[in-house]
Protein backbone atom coordinates (compact mmCIF):
# COMPACT_ATOMS: atom_id res chain seq x y z
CA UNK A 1 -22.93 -13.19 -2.63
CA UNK A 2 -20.54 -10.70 -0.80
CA UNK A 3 -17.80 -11.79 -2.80
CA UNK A 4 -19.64 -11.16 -5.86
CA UNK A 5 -20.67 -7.49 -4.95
CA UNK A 6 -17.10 -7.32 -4.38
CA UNK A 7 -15.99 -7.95 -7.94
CA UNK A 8 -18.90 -5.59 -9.44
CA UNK A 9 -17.85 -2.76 -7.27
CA UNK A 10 -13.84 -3.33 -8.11
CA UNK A 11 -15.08 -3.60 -12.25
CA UNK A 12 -17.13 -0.05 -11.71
CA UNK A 13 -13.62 1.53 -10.05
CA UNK A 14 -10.99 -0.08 -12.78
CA UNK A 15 -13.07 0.30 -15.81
CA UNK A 16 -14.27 3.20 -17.66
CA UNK A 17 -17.61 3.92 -17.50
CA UNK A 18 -19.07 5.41 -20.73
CA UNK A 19 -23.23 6.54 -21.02
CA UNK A 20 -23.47 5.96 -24.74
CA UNK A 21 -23.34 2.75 -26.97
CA UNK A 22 -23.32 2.78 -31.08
CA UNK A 23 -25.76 0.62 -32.78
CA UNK A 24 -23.58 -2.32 -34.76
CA UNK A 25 -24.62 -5.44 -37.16
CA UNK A 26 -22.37 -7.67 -35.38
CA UNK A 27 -21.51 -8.66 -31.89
CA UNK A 28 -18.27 -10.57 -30.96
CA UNK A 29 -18.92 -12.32 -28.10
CA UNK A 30 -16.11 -12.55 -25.87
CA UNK A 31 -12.54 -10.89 -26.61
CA UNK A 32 -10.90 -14.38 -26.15
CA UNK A 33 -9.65 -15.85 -29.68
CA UNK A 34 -11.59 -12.73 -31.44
CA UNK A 35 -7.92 -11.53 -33.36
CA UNK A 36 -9.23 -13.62 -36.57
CA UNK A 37 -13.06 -12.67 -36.45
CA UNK A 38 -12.13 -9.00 -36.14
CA UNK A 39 -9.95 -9.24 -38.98
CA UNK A 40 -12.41 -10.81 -41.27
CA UNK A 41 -15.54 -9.03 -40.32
CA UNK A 42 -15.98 -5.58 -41.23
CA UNK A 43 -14.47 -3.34 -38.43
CA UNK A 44 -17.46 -0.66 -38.79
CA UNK A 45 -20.04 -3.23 -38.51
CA UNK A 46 -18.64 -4.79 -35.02
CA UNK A 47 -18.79 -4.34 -31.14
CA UNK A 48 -16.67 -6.70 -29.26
CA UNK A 49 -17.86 -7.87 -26.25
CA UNK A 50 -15.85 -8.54 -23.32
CA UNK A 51 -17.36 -11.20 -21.31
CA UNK A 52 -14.67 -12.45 -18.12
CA UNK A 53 -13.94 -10.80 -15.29
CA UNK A 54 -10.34 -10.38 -16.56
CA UNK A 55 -10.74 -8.56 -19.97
CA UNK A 56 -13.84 -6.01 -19.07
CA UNK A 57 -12.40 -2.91 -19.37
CA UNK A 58 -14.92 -0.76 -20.40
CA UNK A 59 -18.71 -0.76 -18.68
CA UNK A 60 -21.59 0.86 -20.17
CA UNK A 61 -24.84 2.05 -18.25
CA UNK A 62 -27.23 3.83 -20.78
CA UNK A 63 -30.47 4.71 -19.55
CA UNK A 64 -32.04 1.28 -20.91
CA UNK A 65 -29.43 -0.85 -19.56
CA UNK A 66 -30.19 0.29 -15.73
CA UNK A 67 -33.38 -0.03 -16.62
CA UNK A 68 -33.44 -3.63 -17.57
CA UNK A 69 -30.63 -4.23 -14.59
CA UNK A 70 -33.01 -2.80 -12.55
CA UNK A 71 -36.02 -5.11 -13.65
CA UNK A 72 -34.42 -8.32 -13.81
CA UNK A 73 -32.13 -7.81 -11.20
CA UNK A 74 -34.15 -11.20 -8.97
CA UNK A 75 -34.01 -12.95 -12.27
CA UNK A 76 -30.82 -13.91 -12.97
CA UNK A 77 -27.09 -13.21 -12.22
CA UNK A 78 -25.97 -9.47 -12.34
CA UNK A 79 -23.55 -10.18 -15.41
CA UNK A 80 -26.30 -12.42 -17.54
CA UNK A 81 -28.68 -9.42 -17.45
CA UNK A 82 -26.00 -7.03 -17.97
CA UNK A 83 -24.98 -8.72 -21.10
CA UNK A 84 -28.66 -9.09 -21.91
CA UNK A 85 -29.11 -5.33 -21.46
CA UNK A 86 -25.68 -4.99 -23.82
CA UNK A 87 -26.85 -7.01 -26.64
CA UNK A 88 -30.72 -5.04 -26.46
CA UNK A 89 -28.86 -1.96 -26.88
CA UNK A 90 -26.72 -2.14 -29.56
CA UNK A 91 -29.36 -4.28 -31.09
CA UNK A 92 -27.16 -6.26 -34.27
CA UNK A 93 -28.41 -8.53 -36.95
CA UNK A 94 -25.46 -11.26 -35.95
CA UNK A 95 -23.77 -12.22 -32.16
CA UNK A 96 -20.78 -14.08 -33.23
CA UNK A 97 -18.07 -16.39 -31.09
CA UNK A 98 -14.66 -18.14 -31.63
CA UNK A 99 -15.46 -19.83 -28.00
CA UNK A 100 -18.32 -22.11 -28.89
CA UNK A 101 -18.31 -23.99 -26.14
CA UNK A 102 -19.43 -20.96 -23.76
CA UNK A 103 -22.45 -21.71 -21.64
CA UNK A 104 -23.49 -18.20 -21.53
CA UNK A 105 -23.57 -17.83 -25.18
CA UNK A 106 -25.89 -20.52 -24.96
CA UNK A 107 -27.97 -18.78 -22.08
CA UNK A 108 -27.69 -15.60 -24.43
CA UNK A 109 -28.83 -17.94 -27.44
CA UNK A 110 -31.79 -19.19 -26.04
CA UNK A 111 -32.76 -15.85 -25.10
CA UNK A 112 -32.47 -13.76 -28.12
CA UNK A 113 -33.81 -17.18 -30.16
CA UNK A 114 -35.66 -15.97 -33.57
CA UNK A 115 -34.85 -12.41 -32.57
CA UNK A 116 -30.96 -12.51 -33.37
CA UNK A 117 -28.84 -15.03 -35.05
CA UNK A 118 -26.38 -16.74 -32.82
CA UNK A 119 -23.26 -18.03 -34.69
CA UNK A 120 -20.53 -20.15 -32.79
CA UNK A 121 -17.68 -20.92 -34.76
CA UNK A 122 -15.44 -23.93 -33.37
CA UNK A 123 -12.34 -22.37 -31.84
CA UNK A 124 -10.42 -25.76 -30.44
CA UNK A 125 -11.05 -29.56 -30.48
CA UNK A 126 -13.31 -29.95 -27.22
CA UNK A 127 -11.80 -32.20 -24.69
CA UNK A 128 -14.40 -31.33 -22.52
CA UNK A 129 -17.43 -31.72 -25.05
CA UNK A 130 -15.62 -35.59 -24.83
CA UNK A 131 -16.12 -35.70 -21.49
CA UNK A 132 -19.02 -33.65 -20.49
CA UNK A 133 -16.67 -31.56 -17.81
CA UNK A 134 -19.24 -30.36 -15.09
CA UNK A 135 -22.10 -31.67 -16.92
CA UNK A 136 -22.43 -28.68 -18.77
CA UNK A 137 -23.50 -30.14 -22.27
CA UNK A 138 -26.55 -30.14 -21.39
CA UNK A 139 -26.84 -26.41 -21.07
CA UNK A 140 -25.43 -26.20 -24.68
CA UNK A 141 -27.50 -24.51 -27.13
CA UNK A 142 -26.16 -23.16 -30.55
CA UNK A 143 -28.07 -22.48 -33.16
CA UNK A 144 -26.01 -22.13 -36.11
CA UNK A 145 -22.63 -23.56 -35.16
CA UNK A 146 -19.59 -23.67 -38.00
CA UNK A 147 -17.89 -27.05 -37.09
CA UNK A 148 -14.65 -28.04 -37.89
CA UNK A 149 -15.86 -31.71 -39.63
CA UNK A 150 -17.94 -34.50 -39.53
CA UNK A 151 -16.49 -35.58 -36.66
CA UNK A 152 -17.60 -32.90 -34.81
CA UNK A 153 -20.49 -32.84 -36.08
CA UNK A 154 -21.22 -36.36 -35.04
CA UNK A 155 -19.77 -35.65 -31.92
CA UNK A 156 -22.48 -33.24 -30.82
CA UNK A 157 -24.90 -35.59 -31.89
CA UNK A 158 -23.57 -38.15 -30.30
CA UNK A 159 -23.35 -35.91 -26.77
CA UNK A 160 -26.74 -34.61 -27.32
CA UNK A 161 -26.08 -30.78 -27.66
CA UNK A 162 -28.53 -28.71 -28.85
CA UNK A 163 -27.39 -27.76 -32.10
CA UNK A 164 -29.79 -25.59 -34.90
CA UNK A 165 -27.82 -26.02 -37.78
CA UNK A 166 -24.58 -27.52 -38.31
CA UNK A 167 -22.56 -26.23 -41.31
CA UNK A 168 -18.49 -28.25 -42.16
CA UNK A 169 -16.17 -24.90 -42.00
CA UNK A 170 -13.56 -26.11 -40.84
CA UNK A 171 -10.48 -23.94 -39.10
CA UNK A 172 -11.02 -20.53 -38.98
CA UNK A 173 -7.09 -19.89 -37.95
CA UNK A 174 -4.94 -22.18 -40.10
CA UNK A 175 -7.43 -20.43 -43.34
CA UNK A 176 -6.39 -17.40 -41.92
CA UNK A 177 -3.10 -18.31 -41.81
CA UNK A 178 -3.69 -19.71 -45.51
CA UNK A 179 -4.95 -16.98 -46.57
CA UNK A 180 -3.23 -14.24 -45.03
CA UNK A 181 0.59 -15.25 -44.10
CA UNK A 182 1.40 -18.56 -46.62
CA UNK A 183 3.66 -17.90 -49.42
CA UNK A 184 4.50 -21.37 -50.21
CA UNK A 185 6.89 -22.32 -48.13
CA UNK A 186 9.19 -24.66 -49.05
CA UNK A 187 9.80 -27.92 -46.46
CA UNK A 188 12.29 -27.26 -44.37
CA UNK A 189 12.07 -29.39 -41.34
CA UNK A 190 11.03 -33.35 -41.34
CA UNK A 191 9.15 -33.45 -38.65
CA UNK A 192 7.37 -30.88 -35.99
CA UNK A 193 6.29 -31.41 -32.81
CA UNK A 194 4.06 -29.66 -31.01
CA UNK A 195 4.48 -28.99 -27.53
CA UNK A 196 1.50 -28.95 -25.33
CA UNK A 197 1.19 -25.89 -22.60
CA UNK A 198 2.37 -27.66 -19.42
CA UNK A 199 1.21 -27.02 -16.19
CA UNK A 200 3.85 -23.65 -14.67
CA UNK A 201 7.12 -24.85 -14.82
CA UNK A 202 7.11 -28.54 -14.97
CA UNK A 203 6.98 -31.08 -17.68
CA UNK A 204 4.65 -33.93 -17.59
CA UNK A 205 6.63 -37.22 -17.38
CA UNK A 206 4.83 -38.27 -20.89
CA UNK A 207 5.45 -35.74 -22.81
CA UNK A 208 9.11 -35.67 -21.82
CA UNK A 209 8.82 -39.48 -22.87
CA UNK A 210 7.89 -38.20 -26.26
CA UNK A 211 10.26 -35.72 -26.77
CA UNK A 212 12.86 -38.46 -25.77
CA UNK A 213 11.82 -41.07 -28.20
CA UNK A 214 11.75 -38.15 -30.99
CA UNK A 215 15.17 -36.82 -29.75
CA UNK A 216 16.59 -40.53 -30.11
CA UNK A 217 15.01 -40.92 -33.64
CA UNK A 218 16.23 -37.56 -34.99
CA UNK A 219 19.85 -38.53 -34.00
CA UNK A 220 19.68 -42.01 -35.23
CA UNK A 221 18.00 -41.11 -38.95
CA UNK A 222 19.56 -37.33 -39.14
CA UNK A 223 15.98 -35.73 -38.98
CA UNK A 224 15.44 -32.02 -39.27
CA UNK A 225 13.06 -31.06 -36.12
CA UNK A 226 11.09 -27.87 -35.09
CA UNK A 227 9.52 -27.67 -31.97
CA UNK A 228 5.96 -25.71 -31.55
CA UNK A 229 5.75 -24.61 -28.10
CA UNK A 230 2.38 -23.44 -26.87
CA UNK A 231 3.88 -20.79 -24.62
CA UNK A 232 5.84 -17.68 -24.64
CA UNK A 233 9.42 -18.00 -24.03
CA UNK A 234 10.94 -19.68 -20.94
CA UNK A 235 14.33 -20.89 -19.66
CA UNK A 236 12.64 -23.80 -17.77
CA UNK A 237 10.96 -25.11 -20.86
CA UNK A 238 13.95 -24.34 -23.20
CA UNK A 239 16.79 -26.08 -20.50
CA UNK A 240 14.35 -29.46 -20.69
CA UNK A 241 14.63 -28.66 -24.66
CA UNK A 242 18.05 -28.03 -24.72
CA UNK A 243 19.06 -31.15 -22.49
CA UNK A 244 16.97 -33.90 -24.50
CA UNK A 245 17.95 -32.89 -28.01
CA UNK A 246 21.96 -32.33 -26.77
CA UNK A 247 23.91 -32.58 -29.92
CA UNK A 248 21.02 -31.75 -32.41
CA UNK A 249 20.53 -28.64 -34.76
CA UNK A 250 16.90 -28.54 -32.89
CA UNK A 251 14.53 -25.23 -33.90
CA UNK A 252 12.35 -24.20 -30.78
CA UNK A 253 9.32 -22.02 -32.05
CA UNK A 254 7.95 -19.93 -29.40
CA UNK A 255 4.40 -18.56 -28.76
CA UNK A 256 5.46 -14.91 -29.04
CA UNK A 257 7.02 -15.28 -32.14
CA UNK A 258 4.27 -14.51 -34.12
CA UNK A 259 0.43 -14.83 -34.02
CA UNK A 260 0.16 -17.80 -36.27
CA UNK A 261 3.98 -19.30 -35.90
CA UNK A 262 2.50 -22.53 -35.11
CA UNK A 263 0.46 -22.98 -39.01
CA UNK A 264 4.29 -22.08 -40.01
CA UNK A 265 5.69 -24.18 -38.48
CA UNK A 266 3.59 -27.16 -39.57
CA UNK A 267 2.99 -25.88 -43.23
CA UNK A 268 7.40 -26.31 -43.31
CA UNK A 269 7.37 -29.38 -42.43
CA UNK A 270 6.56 -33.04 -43.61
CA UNK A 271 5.04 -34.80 -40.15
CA UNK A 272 3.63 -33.25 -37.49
CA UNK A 273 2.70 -34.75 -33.87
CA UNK A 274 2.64 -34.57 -30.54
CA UNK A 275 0.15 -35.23 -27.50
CA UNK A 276 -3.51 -35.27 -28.74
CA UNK A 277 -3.85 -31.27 -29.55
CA UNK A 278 -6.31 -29.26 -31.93
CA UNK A 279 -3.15 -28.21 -33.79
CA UNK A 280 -3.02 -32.20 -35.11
CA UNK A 281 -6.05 -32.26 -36.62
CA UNK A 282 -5.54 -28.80 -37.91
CA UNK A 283 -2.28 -30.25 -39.74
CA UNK A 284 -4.54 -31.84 -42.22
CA UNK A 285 -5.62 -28.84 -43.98
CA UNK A 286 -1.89 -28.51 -45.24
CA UNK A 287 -1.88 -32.12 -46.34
CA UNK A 288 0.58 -33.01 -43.47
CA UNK A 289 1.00 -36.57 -42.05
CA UNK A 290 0.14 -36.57 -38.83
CA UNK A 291 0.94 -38.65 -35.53
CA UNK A 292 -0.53 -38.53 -32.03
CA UNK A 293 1.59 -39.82 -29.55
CA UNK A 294 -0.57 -40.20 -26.57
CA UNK A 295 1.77 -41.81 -23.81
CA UNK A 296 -0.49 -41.60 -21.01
CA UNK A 297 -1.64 -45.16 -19.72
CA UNK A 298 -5.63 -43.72 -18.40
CA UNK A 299 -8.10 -45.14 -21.20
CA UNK A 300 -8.48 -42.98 -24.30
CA UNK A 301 -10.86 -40.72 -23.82
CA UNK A 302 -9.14 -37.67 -25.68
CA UNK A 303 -7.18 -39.13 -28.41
CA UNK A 304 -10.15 -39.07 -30.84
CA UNK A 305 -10.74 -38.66 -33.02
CA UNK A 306 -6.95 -40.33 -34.05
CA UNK A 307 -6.90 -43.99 -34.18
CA UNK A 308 -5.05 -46.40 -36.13
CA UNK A 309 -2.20 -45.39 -38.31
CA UNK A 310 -2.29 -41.91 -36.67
CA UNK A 311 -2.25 -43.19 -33.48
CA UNK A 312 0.05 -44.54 -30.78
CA UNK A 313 -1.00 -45.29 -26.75
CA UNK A 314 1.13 -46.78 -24.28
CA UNK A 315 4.19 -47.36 -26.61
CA UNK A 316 8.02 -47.76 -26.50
CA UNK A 317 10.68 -46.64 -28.57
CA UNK A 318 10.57 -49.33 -31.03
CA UNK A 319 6.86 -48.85 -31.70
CA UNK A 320 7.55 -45.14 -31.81
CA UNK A 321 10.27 -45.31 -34.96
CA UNK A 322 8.54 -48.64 -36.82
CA UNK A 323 5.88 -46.07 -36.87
CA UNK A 324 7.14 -43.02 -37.99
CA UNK A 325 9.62 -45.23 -40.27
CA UNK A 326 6.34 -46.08 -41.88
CA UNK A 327 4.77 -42.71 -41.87
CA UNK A 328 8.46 -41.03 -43.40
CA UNK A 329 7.81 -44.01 -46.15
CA UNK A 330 4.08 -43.30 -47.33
CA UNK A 331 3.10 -40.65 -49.64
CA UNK A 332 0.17 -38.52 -48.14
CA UNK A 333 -2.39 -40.90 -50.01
CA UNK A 334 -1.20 -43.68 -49.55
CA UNK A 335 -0.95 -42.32 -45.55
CA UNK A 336 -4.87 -41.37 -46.02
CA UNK A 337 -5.68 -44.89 -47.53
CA UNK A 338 -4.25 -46.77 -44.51
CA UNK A 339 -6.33 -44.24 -41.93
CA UNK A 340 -9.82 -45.44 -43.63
CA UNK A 341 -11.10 -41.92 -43.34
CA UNK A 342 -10.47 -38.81 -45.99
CA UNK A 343 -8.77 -35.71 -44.71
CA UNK A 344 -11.85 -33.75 -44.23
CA UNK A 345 -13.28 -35.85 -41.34
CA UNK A 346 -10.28 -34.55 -39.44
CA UNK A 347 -10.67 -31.13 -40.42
CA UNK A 348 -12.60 -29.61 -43.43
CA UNK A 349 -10.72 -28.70 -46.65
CA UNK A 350 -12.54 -25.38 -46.55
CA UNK A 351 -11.42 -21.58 -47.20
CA UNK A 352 -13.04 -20.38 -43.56
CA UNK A 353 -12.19 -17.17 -44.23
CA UNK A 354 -14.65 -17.07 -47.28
CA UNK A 355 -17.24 -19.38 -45.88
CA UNK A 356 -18.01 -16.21 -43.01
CA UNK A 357 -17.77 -13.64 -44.70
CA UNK A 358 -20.13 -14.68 -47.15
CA UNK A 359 -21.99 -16.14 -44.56
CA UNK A 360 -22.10 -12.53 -42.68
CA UNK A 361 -23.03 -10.97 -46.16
CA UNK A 362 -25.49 -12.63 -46.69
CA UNK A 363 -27.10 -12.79 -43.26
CA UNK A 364 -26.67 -8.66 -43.41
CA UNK A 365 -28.89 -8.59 -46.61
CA UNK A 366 -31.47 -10.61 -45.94
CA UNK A 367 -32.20 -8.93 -42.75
């Protein structure tokens, strides 16, 4: 509880304090992966909301916030109310999230149910929606959640979240990227990989393995290969590059590049894979073959929802270019026929971009 006093009393000495707050439409909840929603929603209709610890650089204390801080302070944690007291004052139509799987939002949900409409849209493929991480699904509640696909969708059901509505949107990013940054690139690389965000400096053993395997098969076929990493620039990540692809005319992407270099870097290339990532199943939209190359021997928990053709677990080299021999062969349908599943129960074929802010416009009228 000390602790905790601690942290309020550091926020009320390194933030600004300000006694007023604007009425909006819209809330964004949480700065975190807001860059696309504040670019689609109108910017005059919008407060953002910082919710962690980290980003809150700004605190507001209107006469009705201290008020309700005051009343509820036995109630409920300090920061719950306060964001409870945020949301009463600016009073919007719409609270809006990129980070759907945020148990406050749900505690925020549940209390503004029927007063304010509560919109997650799905920001990542939910490793620990799969595995119920802290047994926090069952604090989940999201009334109108924008889902990437049926597989989601089925997901939730599946994990018993507490889910209003569910509507197929599918990526908000890669439409952004669509419809913002594409200008119809031509293919330049065969294949991209993308790199997952490894712990500090050091590589995991399997994902080495895979970069290996690929490195191996790019010399031996005289493969074109881009790398997506998933973090800004480093010399301990580029060396480990730079050692295993010796030889080759390898691309390495970086993070900092640009805000959507990754949707580049797959919409330029033919295949795409890697370690089971969001950025797989986001291939799709661009009609990309895709591979996940899962080395790690645990049981499959996280590789879903890729199984089959676009799968691989526990393999060797041999199994590792029969398949991507295969994949290199195939024409996207034919690819698609052999999975048993369309491309929109990876990831919906939708404009996302469109889908909210018609969505918003609508919501806006009617209220």
């Amino acid at each position: 509880m000390l602790e905790y006093f601690k942290d309020i009393i550091v926020l009320l000495i390194t933030s600004k304090i300000f006694f007023k707050l604007k009425k909006k439409n819209i809330i964004i909840y949480d700065c975190i992966n807001s860059y696309e929603l504040s670019k689609v929603l109108n910017k005059k209709d919008y407060f953002i909301l910082s919710s962690r610890k980290a980003t809150i650089k700004n605190i507001y204390l209107t006469k009705n916030i201290v008020i309700f801080l005051i009343k509820n302070f036995l109630k409920r944690r300090i920061k719950l109310n306060y964001m409870m007291a945020i949301i009463k004052e600016i009073n919007p139509k719409i609270v809006i999230t990129n980070i759907d799987n945020s148990v406050e939002f749900s505690f925020l949900a549940k209390y503004f149910y029927k007063k304010i409409k509560f919109i997650a849209v799905q920001g990542a493929n939910r490793n620990d929606i799969y595995d119920n991480t802290g047994n926090l699904n069952q604090y989940l509640f999201i009334p109108n959640f924008l889902c990437y696909s049926i597989f989601d969708k089925d997901l939730f059901k599946k994990k018993k979240i507490k889910v209003g509505k569910f509507i197929i949107s599918g990526s908000l990013k890669n439409s952004f990227y669509k419809n913002k940054y594409d200008k119809k690139n031509k293919k330049k690389y065969d294949i991209c990989y993308i790199s997952k965000n490894f712990l500090k400096n050091t590589f995991k053993h399997d994902s080495v393995k895979n970069l290996e395997y690929l490195a191996k098969y790019a010399l031996k076929y005289k493969k074109k290969v881009i790398i997506q990493s998933k973090v800004k620039k480093n010399l301990n990540e580029l060396k480990v590059y730079k050692r295993i692809f010796k030889g080759l005319k390898t691309v390495v992407e970086w993070r900092s590049s640009s805000k959507h270099s990754a949707y580049e870097s797959i919409d330029k290339s033919s295949i795409v894979l890697g370690a089971p990532t969001t950025l797989l199943r986001e291939a799709y939209y661009f009609n990309k073959k895709v591979l996940c190359c899962d080395s790690a021997k645990a049981a499959n928990i996280k590789g879903y929802p890729f199984k089959g053709e676009n799968y691989l677990k526990d393999f060797n080299y041999i199994d590792f270019e029969k398949r991507l021999n295969n994949l290199i062969k195939s024409s996207f349908k034919e690819y698609l026929s052999k999975l048993g599943k369309p491309k929109n129960f990876f990831m919906g074929d939708i404009n996302t971009v469109a889908l909210i802010k018609n969505l918003i416009k609508r919501e806006l009228k009617h209220k």
